[in-house]
Protein backbone atom coordinates (compact mmCIF):
# COMPACT_ATOMS: atom_id res chain seq x y z
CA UNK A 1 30.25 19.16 -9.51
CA UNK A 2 27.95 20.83 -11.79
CA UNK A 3 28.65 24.51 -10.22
CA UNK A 4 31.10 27.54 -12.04
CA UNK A 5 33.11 28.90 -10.17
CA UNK A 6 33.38 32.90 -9.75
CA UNK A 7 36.65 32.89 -11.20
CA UNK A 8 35.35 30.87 -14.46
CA UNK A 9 32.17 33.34 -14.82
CA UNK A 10 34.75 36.31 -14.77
CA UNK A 11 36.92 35.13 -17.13
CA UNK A 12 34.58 33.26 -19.69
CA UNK A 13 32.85 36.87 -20.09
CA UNK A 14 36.02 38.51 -20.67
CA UNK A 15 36.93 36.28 -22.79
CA UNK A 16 33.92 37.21 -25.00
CA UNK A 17 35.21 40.61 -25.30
CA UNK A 18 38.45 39.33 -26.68
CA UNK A 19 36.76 37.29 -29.02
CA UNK A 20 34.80 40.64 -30.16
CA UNK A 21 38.24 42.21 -30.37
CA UNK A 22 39.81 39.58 -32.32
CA UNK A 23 37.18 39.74 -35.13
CA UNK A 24 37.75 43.61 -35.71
CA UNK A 25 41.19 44.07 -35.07
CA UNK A 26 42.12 44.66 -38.70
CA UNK A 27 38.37 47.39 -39.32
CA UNK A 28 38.97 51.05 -39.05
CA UNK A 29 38.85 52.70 -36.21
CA UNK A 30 35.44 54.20 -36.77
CA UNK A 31 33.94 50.60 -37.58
CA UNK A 32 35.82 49.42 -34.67
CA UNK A 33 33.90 51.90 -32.17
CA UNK A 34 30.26 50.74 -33.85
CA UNK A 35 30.68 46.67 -33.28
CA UNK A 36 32.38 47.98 -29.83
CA UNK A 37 28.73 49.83 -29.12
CA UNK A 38 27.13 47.41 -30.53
CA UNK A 39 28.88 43.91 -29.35
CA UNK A 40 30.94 45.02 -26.57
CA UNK A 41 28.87 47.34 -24.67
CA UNK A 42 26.47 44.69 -23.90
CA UNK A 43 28.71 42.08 -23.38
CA UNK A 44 30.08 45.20 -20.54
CA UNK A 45 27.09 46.05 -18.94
CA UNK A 46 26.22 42.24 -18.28
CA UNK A 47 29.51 42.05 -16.42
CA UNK A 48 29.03 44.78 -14.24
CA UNK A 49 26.18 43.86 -13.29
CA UNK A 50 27.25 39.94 -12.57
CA UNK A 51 30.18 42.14 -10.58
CA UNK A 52 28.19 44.29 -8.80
CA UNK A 53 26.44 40.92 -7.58
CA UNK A 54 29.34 38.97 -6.99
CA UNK A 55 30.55 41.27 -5.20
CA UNK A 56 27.81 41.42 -2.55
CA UNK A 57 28.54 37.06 -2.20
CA UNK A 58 32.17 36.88 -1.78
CA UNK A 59 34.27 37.44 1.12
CA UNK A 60 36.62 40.41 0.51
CA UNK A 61 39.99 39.03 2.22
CA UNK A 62 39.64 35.92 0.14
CA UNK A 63 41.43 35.65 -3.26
CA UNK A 64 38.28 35.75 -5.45
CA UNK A 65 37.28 38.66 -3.24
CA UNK A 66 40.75 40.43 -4.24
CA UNK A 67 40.76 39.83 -7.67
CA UNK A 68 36.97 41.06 -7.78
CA UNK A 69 37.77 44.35 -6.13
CA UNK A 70 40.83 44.62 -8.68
CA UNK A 71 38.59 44.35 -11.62
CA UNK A 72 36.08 46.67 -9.39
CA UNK A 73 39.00 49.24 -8.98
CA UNK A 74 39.75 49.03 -12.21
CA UNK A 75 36.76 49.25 -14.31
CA UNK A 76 37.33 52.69 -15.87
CA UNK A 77 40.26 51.23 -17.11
CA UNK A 78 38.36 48.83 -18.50
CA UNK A 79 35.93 50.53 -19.85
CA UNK A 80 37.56 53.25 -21.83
């Protein structure tokens, strides 16, 4: 109807970040860390910060509220 879910949002930005990794998977390592800062690290912050809102709009118990807090919980992880 026109609206995107949570679930969609989530995964059509981290799919952007496999699309980044994709493209650079055969650079060197040092190249690899520059298109990260400069490609990736963006494409990170603007999902933190549409996680730090959708967090704030969903209902925890719920199942977009769990797998929200599971990408909360694990956001070091991600972020590495």
């Amino acid at each position: 109807k026109g609206k995107v879910s949570k679930a969609d949002m989530a995964v059509t930005m981290i799919k952007g970040l496999y699309v980044i990794e994709a493209a650079i998977k055969d650079q060197p390592a040092e190249q690899k860390y520059q298109i990260r800062q400069e490609k990736s690290l963006p494409q990170l912050n603007k999902l933190r910060a549409w996680l730090d809102k959708a967090l704030q709009q969903t209902l925890p118990k719920g199942k977009t509220g769990e797998a929200l807090a599971y990408l909360d919980k694990n956001w070091d992880k991600l972020t590495v």
